[in-house]
C-alpha atoms as a PDB file:
ATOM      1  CA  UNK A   1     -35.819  19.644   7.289  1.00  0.00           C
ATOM      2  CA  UNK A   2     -37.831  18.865   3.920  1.00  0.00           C
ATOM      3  CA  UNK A   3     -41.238  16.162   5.253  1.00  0.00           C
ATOM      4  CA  UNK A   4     -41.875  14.769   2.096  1.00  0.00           C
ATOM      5  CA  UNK A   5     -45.335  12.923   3.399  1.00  0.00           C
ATOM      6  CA  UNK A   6     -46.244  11.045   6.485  1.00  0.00           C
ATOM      7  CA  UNK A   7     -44.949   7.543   7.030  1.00  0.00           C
ATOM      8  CA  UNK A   8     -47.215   5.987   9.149  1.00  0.00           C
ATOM      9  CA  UNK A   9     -49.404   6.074  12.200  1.00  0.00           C
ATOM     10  CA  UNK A  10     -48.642   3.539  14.876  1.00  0.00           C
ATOM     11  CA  UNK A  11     -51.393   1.628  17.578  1.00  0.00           C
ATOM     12  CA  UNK A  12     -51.356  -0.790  19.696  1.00  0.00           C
ATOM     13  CA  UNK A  13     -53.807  -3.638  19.738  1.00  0.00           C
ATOM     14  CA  UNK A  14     -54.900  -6.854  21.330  1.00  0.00           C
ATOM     15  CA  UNK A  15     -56.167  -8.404  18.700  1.00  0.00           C
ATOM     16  CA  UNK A  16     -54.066  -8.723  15.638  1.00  0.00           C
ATOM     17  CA  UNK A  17     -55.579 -11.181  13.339  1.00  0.00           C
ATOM     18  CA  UNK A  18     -59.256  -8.973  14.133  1.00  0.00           C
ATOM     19  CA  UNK A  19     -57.201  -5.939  13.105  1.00  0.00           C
ATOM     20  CA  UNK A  20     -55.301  -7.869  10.398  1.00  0.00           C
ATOM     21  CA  UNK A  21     -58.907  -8.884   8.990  1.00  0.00           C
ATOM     22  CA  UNK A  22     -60.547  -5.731   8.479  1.00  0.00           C
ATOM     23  CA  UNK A  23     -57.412  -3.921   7.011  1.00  0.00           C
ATOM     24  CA  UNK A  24     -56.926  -6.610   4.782  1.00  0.00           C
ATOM     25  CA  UNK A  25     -60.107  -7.969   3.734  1.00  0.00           C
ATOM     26  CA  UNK A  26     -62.502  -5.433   4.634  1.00  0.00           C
ATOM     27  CA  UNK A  27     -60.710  -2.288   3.393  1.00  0.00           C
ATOM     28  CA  UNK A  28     -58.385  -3.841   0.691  1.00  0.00           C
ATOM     29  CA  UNK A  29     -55.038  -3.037   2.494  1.00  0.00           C
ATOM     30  CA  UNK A  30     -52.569  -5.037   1.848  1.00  0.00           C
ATOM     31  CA  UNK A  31     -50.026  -5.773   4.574  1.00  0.00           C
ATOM     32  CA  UNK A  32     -46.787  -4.646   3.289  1.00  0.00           C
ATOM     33  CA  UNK A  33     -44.724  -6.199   5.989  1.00  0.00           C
ATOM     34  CA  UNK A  34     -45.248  -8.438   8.719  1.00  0.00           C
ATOM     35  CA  UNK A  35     -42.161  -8.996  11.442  1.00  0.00           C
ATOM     36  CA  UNK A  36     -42.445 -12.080  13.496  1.00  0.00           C
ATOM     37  CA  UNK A  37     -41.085 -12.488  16.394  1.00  0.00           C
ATOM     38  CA  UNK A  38     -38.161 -14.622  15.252  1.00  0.00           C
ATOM     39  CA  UNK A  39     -35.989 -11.779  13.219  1.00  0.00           C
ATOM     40  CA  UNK A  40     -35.536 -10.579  16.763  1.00  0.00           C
ATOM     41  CA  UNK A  41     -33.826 -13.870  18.187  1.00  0.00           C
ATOM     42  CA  UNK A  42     -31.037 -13.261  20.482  1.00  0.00           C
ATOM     43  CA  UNK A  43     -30.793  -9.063  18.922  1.00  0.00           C
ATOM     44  CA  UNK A  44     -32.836  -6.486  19.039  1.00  0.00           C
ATOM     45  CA  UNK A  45     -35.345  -5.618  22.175  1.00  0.00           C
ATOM     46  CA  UNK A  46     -34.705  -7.866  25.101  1.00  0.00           C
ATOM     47  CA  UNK A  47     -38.383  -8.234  25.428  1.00  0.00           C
ATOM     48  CA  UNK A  48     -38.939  -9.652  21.546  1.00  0.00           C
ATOM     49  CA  UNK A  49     -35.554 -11.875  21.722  1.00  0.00           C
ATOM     50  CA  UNK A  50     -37.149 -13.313  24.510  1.00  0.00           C
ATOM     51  CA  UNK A  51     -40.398 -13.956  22.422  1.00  0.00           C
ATOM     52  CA  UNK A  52     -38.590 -15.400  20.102  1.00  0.00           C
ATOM     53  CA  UNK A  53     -37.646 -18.227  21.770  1.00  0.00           C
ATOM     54  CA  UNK A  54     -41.434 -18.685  23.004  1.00  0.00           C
ATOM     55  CA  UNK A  55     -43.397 -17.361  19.899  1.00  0.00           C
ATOM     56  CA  UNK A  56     -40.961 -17.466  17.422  1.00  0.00           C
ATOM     57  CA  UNK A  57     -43.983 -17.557  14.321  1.00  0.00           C
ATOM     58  CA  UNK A  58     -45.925 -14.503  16.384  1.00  0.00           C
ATOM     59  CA  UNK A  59     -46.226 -11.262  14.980  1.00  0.00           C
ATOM     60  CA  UNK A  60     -44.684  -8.912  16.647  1.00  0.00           C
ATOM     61  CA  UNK A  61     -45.345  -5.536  13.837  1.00  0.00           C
ATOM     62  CA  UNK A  62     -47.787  -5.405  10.639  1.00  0.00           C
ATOM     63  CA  UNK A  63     -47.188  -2.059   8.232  1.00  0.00           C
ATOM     64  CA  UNK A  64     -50.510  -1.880   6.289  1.00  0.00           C
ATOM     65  CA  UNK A  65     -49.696   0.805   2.972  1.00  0.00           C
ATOM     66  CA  UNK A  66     -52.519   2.766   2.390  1.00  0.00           C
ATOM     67  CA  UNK A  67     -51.029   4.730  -0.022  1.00  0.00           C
ATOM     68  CA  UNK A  68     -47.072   4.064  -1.629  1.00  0.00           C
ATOM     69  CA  UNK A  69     -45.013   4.551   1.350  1.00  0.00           C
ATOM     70  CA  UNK A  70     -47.663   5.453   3.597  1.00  0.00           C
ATOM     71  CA  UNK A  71     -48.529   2.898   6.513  1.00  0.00           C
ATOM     72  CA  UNK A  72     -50.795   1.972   9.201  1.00  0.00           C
ATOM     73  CA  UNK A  73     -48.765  -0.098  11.637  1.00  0.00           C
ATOM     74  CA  UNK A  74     -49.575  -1.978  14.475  1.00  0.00           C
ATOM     75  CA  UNK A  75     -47.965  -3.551  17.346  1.00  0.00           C
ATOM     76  CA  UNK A  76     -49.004  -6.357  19.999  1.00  0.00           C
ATOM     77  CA  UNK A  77     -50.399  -5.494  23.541  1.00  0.00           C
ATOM     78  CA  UNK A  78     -47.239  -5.288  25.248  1.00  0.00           C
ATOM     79  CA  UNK A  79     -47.520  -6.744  29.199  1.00  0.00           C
ATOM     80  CA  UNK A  80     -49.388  -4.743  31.542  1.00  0.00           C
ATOM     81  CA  UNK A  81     -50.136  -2.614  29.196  1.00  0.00           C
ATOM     82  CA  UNK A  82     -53.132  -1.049  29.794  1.00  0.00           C
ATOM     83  CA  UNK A  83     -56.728  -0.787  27.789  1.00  0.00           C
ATOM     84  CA  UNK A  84     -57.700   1.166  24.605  1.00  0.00           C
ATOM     85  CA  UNK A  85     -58.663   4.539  25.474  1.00  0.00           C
ATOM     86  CA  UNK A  86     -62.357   5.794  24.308  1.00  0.00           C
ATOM     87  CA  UNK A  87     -61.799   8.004  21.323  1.00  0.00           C
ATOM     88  CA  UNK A  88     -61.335  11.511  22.593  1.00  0.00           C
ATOM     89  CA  UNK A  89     -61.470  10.869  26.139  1.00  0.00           C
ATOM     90  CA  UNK A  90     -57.815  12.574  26.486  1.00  0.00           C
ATOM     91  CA  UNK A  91     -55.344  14.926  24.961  1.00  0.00           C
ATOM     92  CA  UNK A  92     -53.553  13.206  22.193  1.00  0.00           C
ATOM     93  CA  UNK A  93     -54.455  11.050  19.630  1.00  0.00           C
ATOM     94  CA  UNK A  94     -57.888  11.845  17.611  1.00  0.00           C
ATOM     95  CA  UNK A  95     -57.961  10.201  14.676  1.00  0.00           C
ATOM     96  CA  UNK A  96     -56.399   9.804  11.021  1.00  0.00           C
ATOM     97  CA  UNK A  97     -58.255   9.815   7.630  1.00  0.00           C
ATOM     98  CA  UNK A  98     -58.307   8.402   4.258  1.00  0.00           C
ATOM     99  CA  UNK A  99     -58.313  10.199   1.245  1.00  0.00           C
ATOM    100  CA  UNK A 100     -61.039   8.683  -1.709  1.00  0.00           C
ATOM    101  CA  UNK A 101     -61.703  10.213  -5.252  1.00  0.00           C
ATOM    102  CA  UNK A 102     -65.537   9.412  -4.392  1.00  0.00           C
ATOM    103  CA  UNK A 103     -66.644   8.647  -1.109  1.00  0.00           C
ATOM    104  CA  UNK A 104     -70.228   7.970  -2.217  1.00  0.00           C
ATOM    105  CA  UNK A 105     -68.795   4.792  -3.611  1.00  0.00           C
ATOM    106  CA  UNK A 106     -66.453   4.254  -1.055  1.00  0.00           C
ATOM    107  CA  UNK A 107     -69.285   4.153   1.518  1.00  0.00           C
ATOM    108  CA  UNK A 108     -71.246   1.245  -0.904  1.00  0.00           C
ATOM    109  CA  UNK A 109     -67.740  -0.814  -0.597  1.00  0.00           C
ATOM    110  CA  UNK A 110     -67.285  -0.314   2.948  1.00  0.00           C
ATOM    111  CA  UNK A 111     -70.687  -1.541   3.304  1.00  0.00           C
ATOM    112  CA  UNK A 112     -70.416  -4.586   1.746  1.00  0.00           C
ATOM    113  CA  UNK A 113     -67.395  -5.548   3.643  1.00  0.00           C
ATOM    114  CA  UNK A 114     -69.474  -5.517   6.468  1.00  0.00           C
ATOM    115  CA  UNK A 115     -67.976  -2.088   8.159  1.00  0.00           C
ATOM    116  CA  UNK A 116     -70.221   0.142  10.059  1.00  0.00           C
ATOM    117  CA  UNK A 117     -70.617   3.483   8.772  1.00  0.00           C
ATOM    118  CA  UNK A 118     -70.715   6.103  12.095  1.00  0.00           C
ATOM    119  CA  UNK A 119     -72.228   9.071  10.366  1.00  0.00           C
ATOM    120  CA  UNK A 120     -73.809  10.075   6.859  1.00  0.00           C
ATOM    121  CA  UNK A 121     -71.696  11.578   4.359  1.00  0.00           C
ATOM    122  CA  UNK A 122     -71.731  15.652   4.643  1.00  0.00           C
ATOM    123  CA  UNK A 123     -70.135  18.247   3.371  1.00  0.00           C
ATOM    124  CA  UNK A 124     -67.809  20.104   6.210  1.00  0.00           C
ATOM    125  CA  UNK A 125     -67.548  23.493   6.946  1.00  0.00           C
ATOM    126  CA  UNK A 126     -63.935  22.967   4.951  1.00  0.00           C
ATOM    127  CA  UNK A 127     -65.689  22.190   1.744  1.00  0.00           C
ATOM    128  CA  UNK A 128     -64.743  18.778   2.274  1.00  0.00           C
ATOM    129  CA  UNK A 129     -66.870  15.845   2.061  1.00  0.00           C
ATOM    130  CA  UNK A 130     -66.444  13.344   5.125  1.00  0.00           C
ATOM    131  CA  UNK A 131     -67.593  10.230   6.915  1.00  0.00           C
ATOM    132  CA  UNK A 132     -66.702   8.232   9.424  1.00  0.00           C
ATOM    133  CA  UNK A 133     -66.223   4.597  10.598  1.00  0.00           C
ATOM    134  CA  UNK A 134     -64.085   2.908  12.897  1.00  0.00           C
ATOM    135  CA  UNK A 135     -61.948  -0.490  13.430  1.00  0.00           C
ATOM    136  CA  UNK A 136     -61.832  -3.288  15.403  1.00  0.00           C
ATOM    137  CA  UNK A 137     -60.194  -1.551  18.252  1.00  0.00           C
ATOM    138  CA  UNK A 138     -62.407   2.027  18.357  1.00  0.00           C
ATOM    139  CA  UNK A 139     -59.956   3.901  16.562  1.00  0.00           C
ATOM    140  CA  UNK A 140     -61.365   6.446  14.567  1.00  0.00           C
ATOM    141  CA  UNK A 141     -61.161   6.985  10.773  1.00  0.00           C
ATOM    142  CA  UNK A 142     -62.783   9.716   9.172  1.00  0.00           C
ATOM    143  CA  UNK A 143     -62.767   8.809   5.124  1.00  0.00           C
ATOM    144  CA  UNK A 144     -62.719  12.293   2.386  1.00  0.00           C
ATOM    145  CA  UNK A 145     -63.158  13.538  -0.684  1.00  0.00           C
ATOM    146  CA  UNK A 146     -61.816  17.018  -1.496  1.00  0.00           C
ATOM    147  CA  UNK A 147     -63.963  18.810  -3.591  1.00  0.00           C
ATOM    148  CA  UNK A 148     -62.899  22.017  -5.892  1.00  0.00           C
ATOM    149  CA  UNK A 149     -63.366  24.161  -2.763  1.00  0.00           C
ATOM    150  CA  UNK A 150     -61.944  22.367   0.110  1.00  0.00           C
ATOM    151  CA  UNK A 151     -60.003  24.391   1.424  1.00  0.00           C
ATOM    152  CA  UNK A 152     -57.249  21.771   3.054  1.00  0.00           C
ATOM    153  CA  UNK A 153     -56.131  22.325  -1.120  1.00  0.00           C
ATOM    154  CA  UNK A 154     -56.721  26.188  -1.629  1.00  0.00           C
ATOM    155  CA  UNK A 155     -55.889  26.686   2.261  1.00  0.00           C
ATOM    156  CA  UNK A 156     -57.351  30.064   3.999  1.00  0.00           C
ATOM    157  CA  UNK A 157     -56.604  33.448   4.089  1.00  0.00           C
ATOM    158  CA  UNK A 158     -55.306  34.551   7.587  1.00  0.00           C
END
């Protein structure tokens, strides 16, 4: 098997239209596609036919494309579901990062959207020059610039 990139990330969240907001007008994502409950009427998951009848117009999936054919996608709270897990409480899920060609400017435009920045911009022990921030829900997003030396281009020697 040939990867050719990653697709997307996937989350769960209880507040689509907060999460919705800051992807779209915070950090200039657009949403690619948004599924409403509705497609889903009388097919599909018995659980989202179902909605359809009661919230056809809700959205039941929203792909943001941070990158050509690379997504952040989200999904409603499903029942008894339960809460959002503090970031690196467990085994599992960490984080994911975005990729800028200068994060010194990225950080001003961030700012003026209004997004918290979690740490100063430093070089890491990679080469690589990193911040972080996070969205509506606590998930984690670490933003980078490579630099000639990072080494997550030249890799290591074993």
């Amino acid at each position: 098997m040939e990867i050719k990139s990653l697709m997307h990330v996937s989350f769960f969240t209880d507040q689509m239209e907060v999460i919705r907001d800051f992807y779209e007008n915070k950090l200039g994502v657009k949403a690619k596609m948004v599924v409403r409950y509705k497609r889903y009427k009388g097919k599909g998951n018995p659980l989202w036919s179902k909605k359809a009848e009661t919230d056809p117009e809700g959205i039941c999936i929203i792909y943001f494309e941070v990158a050509p054919n690379q997504f952040v996608e989200f999904f409603p709270k499903a029942d008894g579901q339960g809460e959002h897990i503090k970031a690196n409480e467990n085994l599992g899920y960490s984080h994911f990062s975005f990729l800028v060609d200068d994060i010194y400017k990225a950080r001003e435009e961030l700012t003026a959207a209004g997004i918290e920045i979690d740490t100063d911009i430093r070089k890491g022990d990679s080469e690589t020059y990193q911040m972080w921030i996070h969205d509506p829900d606590g998930n984690n997003i670490e933003v980078m610039q490579f630099t000639e030396h990072s080494e997550q281009v030249l890799g290591t020697k074993n």
